[in-house]
C-alpha atoms as a PDB file:
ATOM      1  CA  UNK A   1       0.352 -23.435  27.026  1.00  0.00           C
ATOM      2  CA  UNK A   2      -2.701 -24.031  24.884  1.00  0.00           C
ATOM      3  CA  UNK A   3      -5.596 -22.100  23.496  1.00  0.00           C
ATOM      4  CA  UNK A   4      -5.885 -18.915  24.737  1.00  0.00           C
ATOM      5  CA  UNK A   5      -2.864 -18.601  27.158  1.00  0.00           C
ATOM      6  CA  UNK A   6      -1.265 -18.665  23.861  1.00  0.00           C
ATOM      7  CA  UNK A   7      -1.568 -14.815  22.359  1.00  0.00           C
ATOM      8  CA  UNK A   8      -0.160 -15.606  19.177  1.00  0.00           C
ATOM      9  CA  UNK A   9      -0.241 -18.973  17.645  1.00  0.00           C
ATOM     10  CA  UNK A  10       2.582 -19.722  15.091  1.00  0.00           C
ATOM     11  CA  UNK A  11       2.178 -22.150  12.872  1.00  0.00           C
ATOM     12  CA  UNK A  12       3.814 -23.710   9.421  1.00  0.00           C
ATOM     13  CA  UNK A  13       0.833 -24.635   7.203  1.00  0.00           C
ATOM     14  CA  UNK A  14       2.999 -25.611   4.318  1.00  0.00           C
ATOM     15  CA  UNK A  15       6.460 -25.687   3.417  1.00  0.00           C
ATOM     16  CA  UNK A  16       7.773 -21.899   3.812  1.00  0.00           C
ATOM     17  CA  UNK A  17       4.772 -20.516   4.625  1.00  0.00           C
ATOM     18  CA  UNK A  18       4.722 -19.381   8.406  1.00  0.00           C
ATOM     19  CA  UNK A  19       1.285 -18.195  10.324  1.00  0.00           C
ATOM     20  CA  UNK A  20       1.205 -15.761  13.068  1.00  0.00           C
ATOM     21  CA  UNK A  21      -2.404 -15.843  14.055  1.00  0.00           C
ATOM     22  CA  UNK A  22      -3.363 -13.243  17.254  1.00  0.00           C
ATOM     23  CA  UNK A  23      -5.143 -15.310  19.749  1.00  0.00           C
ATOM     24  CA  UNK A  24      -7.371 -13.494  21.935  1.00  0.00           C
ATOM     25  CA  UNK A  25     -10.905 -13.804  20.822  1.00  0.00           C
ATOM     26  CA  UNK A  26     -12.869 -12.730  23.361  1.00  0.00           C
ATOM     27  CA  UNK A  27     -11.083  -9.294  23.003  1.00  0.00           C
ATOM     28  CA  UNK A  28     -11.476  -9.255  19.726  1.00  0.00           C
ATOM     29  CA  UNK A  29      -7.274  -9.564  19.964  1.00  0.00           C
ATOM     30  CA  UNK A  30      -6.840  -6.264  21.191  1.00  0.00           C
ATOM     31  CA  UNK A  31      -3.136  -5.114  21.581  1.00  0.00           C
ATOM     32  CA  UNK A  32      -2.031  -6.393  24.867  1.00  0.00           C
ATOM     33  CA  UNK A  33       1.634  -5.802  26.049  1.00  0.00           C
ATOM     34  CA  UNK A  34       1.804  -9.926  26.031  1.00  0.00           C
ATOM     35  CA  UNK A  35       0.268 -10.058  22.782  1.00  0.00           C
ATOM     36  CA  UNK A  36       2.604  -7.302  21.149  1.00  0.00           C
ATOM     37  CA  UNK A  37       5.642  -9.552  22.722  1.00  0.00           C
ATOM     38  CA  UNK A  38       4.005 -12.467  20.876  1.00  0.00           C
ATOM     39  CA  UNK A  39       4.040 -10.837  17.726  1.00  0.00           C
ATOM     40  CA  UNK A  40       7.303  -9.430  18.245  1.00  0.00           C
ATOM     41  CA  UNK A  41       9.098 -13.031  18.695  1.00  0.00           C
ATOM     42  CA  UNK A  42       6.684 -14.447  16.268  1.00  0.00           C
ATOM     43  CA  UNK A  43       8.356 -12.065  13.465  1.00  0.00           C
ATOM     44  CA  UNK A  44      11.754 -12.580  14.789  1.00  0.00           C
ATOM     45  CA  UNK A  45      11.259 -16.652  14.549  1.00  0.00           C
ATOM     46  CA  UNK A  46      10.039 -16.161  10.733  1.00  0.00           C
ATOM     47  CA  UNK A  47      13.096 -14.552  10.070  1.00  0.00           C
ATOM     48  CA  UNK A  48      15.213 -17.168  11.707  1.00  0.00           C
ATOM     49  CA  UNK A  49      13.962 -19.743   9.931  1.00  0.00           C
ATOM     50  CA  UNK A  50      13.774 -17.887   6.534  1.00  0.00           C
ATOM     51  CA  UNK A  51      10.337 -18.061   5.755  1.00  0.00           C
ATOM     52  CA  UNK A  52       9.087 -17.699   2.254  1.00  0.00           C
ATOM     53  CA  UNK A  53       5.790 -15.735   3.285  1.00  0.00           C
ATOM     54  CA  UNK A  54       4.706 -14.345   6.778  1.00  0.00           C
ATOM     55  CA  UNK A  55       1.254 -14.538   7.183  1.00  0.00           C
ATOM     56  CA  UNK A  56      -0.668 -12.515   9.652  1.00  0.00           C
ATOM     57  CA  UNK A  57      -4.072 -13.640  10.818  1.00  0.00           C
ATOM     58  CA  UNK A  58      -6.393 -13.504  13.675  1.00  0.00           C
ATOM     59  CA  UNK A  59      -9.141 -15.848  15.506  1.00  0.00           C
ATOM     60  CA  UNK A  60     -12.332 -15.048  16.254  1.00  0.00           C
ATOM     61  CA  UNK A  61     -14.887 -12.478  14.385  1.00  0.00           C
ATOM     62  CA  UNK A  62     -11.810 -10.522  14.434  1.00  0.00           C
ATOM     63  CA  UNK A  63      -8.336  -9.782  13.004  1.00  0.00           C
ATOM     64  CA  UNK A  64      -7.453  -6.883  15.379  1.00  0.00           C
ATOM     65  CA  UNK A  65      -9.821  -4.549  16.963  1.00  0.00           C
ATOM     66  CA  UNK A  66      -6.100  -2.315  18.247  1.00  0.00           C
ATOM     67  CA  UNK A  67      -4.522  -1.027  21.358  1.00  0.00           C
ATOM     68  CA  UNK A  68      -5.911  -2.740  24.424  1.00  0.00           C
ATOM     69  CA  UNK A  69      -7.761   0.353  25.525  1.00  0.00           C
ATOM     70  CA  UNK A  70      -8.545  -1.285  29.072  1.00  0.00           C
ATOM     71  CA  UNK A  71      -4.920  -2.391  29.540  1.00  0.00           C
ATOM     72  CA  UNK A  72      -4.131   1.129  28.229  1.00  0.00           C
ATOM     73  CA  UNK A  73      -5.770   2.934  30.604  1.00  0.00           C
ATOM     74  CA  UNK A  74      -4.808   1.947  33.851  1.00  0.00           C
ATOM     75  CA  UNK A  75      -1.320   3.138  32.822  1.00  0.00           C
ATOM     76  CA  UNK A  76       0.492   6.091  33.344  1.00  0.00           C
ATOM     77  CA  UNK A  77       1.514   8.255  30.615  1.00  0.00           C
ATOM     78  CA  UNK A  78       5.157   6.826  30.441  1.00  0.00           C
ATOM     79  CA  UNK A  79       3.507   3.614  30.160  1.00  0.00           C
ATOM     80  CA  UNK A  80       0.874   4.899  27.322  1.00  0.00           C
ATOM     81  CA  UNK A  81       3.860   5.816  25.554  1.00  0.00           C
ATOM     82  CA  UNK A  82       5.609   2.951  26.097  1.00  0.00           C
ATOM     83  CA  UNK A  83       2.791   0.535  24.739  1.00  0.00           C
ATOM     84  CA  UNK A  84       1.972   2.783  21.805  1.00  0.00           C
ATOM     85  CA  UNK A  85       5.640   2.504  20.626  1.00  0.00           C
ATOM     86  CA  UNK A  86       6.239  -0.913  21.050  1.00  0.00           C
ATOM     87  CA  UNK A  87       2.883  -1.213  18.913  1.00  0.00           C
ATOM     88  CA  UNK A  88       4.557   0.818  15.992  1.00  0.00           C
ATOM     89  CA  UNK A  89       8.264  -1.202  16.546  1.00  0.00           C
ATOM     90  CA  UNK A  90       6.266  -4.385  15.856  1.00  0.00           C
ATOM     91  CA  UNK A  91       4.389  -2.405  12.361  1.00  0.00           C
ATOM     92  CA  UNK A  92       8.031  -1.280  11.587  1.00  0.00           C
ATOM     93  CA  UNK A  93       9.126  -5.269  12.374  1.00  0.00           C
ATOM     94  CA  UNK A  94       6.518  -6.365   9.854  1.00  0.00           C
ATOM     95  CA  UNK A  95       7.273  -3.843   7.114  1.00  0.00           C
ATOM     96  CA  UNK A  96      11.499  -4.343   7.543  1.00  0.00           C
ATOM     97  CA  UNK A  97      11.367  -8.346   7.309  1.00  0.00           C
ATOM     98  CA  UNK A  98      12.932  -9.395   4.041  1.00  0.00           C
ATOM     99  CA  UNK A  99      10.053 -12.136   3.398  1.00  0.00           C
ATOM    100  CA  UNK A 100       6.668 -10.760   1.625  1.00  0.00           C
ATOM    101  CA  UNK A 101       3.967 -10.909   4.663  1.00  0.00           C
ATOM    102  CA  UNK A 102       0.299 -10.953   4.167  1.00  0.00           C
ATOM    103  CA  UNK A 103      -2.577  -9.710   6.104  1.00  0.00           C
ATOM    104  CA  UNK A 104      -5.837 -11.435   6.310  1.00  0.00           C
ATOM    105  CA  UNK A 105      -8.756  -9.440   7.729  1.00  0.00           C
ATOM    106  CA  UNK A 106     -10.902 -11.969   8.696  1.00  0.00           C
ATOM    107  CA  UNK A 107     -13.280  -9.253  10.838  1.00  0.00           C
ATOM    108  CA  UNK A 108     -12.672  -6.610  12.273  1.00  0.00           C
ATOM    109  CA  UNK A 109      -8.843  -4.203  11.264  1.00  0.00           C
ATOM    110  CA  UNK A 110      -9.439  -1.036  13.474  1.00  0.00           C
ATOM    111  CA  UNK A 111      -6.625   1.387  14.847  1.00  0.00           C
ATOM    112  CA  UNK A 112      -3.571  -0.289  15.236  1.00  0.00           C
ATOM    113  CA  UNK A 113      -4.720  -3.729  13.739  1.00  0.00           C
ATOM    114  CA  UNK A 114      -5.215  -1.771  10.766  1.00  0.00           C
ATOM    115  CA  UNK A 115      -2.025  -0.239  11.160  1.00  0.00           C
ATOM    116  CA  UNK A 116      -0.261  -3.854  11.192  1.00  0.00           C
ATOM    117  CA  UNK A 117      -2.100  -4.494   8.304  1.00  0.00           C
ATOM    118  CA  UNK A 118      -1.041  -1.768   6.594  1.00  0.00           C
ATOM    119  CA  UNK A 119       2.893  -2.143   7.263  1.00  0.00           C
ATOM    120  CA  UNK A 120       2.074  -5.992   5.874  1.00  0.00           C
ATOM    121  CA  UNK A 121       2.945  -6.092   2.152  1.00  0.00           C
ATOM    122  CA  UNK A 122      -0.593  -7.065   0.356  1.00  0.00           C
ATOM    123  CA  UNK A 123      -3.671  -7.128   2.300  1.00  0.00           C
ATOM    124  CA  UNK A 124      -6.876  -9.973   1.772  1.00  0.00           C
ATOM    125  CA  UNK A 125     -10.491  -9.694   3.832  1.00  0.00           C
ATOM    126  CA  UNK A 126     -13.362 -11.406   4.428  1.00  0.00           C
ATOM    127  CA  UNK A 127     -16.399  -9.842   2.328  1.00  0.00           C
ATOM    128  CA  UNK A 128     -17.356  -8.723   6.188  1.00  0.00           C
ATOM    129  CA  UNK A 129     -14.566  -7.253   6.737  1.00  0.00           C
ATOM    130  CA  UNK A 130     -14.268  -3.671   8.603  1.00  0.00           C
ATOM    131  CA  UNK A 131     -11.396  -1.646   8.148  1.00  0.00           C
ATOM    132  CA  UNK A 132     -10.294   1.976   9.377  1.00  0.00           C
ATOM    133  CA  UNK A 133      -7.749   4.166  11.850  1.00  0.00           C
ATOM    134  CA  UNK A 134     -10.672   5.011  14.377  1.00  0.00           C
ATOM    135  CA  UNK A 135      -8.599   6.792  16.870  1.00  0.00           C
ATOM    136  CA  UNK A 136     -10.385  10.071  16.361  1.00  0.00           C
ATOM    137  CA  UNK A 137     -13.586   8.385  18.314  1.00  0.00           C
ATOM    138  CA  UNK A 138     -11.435   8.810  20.987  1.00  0.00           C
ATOM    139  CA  UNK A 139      -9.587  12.084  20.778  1.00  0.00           C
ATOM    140  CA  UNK A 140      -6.441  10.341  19.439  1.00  0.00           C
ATOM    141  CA  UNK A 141      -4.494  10.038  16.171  1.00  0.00           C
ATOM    142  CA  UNK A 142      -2.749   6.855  14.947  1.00  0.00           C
ATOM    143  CA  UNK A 143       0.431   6.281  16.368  1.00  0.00           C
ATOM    144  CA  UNK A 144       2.365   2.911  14.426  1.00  0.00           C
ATOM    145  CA  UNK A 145       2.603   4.322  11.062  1.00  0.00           C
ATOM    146  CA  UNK A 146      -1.256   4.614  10.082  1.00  0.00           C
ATOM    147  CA  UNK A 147      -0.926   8.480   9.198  1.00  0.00           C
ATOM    148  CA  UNK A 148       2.360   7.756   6.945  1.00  0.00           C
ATOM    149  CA  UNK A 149       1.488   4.531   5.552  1.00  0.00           C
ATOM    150  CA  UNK A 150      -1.771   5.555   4.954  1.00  0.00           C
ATOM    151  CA  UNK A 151      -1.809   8.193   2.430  1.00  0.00           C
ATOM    152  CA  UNK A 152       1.128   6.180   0.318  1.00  0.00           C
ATOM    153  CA  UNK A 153      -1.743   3.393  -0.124  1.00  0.00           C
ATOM    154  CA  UNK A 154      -4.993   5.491  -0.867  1.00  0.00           C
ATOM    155  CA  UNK A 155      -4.042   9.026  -1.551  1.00  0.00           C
ATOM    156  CA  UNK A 156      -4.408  12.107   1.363  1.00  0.00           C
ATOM    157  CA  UNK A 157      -7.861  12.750   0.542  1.00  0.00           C
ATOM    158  CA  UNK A 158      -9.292   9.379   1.218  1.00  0.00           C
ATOM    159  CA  UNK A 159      -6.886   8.957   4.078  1.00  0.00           C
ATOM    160  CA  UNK A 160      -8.345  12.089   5.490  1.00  0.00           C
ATOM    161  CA  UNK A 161     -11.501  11.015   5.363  1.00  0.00           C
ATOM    162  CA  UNK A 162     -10.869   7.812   6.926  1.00  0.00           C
ATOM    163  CA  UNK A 163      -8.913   9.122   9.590  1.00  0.00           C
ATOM    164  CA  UNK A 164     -11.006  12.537  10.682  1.00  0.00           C
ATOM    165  CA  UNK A 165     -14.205  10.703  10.650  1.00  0.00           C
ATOM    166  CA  UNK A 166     -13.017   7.848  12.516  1.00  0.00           C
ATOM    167  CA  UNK A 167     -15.026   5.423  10.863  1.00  0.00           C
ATOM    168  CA  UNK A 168     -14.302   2.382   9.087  1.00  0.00           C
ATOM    169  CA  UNK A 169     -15.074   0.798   5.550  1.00  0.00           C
ATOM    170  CA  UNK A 170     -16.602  -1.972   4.394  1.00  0.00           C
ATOM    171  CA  UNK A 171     -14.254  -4.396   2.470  1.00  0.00           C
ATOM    172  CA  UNK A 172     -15.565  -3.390  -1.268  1.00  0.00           C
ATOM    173  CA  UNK A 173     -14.722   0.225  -0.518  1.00  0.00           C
ATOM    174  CA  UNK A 174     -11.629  -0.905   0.863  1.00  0.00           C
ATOM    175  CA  UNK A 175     -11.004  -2.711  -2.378  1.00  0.00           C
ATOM    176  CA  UNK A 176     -11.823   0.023  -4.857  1.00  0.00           C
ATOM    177  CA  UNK A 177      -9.638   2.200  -3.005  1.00  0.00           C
ATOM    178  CA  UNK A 178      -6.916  -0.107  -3.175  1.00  0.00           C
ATOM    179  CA  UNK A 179      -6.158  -0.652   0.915  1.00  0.00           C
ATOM    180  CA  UNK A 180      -6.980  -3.999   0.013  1.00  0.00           C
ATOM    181  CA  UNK A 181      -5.734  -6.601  -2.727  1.00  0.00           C
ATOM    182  CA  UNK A 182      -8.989  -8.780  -3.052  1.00  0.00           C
ATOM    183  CA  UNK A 183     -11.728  -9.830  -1.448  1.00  0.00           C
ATOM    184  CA  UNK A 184     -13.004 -13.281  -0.494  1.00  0.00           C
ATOM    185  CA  UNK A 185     -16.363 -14.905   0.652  1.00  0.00           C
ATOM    186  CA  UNK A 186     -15.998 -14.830   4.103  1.00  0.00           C
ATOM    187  CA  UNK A 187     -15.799 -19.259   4.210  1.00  0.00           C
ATOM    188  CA  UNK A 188     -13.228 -19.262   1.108  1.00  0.00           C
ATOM    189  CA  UNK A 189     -10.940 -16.362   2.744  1.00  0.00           C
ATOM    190  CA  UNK A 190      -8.717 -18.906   4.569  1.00  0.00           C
ATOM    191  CA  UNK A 191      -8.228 -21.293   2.022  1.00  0.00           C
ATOM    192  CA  UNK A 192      -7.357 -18.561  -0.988  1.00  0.00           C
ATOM    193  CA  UNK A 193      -4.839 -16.588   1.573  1.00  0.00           C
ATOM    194  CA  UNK A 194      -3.198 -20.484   1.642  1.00  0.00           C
ATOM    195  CA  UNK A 195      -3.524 -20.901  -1.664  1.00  0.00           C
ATOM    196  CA  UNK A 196      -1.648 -17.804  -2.486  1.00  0.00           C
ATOM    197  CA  UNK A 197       0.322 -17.759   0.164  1.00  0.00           C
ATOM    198  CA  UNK A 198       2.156 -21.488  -0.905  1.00  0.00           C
ATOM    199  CA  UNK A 199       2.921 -19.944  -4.172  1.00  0.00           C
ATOM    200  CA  UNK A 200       4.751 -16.899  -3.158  1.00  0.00           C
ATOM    201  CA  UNK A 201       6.663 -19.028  -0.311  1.00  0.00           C
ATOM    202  CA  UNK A 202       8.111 -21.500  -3.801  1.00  0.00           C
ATOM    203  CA  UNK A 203       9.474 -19.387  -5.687  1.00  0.00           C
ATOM    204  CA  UNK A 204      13.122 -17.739  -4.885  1.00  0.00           C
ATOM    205  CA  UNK A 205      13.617 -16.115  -1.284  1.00  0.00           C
ATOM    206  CA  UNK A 206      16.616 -14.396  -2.577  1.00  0.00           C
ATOM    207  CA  UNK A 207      14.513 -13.280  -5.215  1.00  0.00           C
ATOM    208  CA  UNK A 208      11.712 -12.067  -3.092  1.00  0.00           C
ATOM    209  CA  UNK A 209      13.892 -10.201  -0.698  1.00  0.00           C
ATOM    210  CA  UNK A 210      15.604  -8.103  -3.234  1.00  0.00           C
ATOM    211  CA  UNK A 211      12.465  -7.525  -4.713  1.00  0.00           C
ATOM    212  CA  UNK A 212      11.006  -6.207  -1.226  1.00  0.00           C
ATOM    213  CA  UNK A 213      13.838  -4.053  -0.649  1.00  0.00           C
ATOM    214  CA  UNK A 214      14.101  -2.227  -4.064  1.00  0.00           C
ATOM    215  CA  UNK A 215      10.437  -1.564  -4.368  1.00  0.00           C
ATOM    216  CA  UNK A 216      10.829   0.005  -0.667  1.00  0.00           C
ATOM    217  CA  UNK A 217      13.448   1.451  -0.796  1.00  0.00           C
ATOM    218  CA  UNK A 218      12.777   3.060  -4.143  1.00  0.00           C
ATOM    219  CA  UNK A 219       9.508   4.602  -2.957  1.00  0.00           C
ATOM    220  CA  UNK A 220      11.291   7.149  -0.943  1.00  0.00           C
ATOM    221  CA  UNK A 221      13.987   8.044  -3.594  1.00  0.00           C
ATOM    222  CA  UNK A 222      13.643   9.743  -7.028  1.00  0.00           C
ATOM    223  CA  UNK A 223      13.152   7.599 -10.204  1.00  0.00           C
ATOM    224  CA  UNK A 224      16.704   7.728 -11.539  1.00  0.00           C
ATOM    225  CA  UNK A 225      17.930   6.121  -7.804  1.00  0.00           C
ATOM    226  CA  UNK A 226      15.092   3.722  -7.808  1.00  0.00           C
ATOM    227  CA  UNK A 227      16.182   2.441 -11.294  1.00  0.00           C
ATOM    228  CA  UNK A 228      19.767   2.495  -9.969  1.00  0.00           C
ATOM    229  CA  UNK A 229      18.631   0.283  -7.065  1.00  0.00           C
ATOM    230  CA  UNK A 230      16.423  -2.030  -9.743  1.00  0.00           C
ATOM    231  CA  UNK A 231      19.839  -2.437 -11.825  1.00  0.00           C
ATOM    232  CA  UNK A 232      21.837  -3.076  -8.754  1.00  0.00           C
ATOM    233  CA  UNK A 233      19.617  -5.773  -7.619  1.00  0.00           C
ATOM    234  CA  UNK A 234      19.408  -7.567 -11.067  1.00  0.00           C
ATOM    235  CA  UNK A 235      23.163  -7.995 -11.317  1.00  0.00           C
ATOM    236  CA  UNK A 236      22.771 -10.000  -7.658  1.00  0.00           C
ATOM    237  CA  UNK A 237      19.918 -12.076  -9.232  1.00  0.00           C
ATOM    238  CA  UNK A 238      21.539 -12.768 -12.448  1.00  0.00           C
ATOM    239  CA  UNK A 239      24.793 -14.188 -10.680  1.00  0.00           C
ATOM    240  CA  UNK A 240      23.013 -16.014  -8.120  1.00  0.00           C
ATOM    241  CA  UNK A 241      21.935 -19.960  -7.853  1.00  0.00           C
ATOM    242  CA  UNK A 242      18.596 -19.407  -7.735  1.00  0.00           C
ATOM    243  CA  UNK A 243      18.406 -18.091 -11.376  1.00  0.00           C
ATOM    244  CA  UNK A 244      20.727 -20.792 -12.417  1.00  0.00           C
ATOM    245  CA  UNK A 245      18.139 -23.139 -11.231  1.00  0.00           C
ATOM    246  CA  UNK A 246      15.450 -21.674 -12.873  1.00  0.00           C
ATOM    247  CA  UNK A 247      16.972 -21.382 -16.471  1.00  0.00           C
ATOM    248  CA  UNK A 248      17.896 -25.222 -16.138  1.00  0.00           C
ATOM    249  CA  UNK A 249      14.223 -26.007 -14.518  1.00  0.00           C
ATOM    250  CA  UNK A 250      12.780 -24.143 -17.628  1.00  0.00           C
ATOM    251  CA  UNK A 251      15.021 -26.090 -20.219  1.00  0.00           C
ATOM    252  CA  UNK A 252      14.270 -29.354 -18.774  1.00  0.00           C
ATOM    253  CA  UNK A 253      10.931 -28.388 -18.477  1.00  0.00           C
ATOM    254  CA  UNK A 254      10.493 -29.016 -14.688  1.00  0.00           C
ATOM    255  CA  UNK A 255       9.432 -27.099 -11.203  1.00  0.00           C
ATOM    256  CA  UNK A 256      12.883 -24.927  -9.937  1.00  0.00           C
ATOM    257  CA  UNK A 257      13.886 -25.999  -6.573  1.00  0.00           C
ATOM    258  CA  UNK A 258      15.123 -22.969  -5.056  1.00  0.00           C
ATOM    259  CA  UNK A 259      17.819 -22.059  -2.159  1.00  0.00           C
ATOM    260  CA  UNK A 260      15.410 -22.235   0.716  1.00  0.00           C
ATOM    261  CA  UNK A 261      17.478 -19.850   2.762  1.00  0.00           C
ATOM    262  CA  UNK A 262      18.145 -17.087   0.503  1.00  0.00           C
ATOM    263  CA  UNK A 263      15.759 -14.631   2.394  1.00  0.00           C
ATOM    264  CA  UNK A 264      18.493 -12.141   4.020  1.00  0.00           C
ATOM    265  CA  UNK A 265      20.447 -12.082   0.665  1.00  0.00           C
ATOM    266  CA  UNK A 266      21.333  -8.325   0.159  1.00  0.00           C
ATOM    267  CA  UNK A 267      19.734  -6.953   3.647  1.00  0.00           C
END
């Protein structure tokens, strides 16, 4: 399959750095079941083949517009269900996998695009860029981890405001408020998520993954356990061959060439 029988396209753009880019343009890559399945296997093949950096992206004048409403409503309400939680298992796939991931908001990041981008690690967009959790428009609430992920990022008021209203934000509110980690012209967006995106995927996957998983796993404990989880992961990094290879890179004054499978260390 080719072009748009394809709902995700995965690609490798450079070493350790794998693309998942939704592929459904024309509807503005609404949340199909087939597209959600994508995704799904998408995240599952980054994993496989221990990718330094997942990268989320979509085509179009859009990175996800969320649920597809129209597929949505010809269902019944076992089926709603159904396609609303398989929605928040693929948010909950994004946030669990032990690589950093990336979200680039080309367009459009409404309902549960936004929540995907929001279960991502670090978020990017387009100076166009529209962001929000606009389920209220239609008598809903957000469903894959927008009203807990939410108010972590931005604090309960703004979330609030965001989510009663129903109405997005550009991408400089989105950056003052921190939902977002910079903004890019929309022609230079591509090329500076790439940019970035090859320099987290070269340094230590080991590294990385601890990292992940102590700063996550510390959020939801007290300070004295999230130090204890800090110190346990430093006495994995500190016996491991990545950091051997970096002191003796630094002495010799060269790049480190690091495990390239070290990803699922410590999960």
């Amino acid at each position: 399959m080719t072009g748009i029988d394809v709902p995700v396209v995965v690609d490798w753009p450079t070493d350790g750095v794998c693309r998942l880019r939704l592929n459904n343009p024309e509807r503005l890559n609404a949340l199909s079941g087939a597209m959600i399945a994508a995704l799904r296997a998408g995240i599952e093949s980054a994993e496989r083949k221990a990718a330094g950096i997942l990268v989320l992206a979509g085509a179009g004048r859009a990175f996800c517009a969320g649920a597809d409403l129209k597929e949505r409503r010809a269902l019944d309400d076992a089926g709603k269900l159904a396609h609303n939680r398989s929605i928040a298992a693929t948010a909950d796939a994004l946030a669990e996998a032990p690589m950093p991931t990336l979200a680039v908001l080309n367009g459009l990041a409404l309902g549960g695009g936004c929540e995907l981008a929001l279960a991502c690690d670090m978020r990017i967009a387009a100076g166009s860029a529209s962001i929000g959790l606009t389920e209220a428009r239609i008598g809903a609430i957000p469903g894959a981890g927008g009203t807990q992920r939410l108010p972590r990022l931005i604090g309960t008021g703004r979330a609030f405001q965001m989510m009663y209203g129903g109405e997005p934000v550009d991408a400089e509110t989105a950056l003052d408020w921190g939902l977002v980690n910079a903004v890019f012209e929309d022609d230079r967006l591509e090329g500076e998520a790439l940019r970035f995106s090859s320099r987290v995927a070269s340094r230590s996957r080991q590294a990385s993954s601890l990292l992940k998983r102590t700063v996550r796993q510390g959020m939801d404990r007290t300070l004295a356990e999230g130090l204890e989880l800090e110190r346990q992961a430093v006495m994995q990094v500190l016996a491991s061959e990545d950091y051997a290879e970096g002191l003796a890179a630094f002495a010799m004054k060269r790049p480190p060439t690091f495990n390239k499978v070290g990803n699922k260390v410590g999960q």
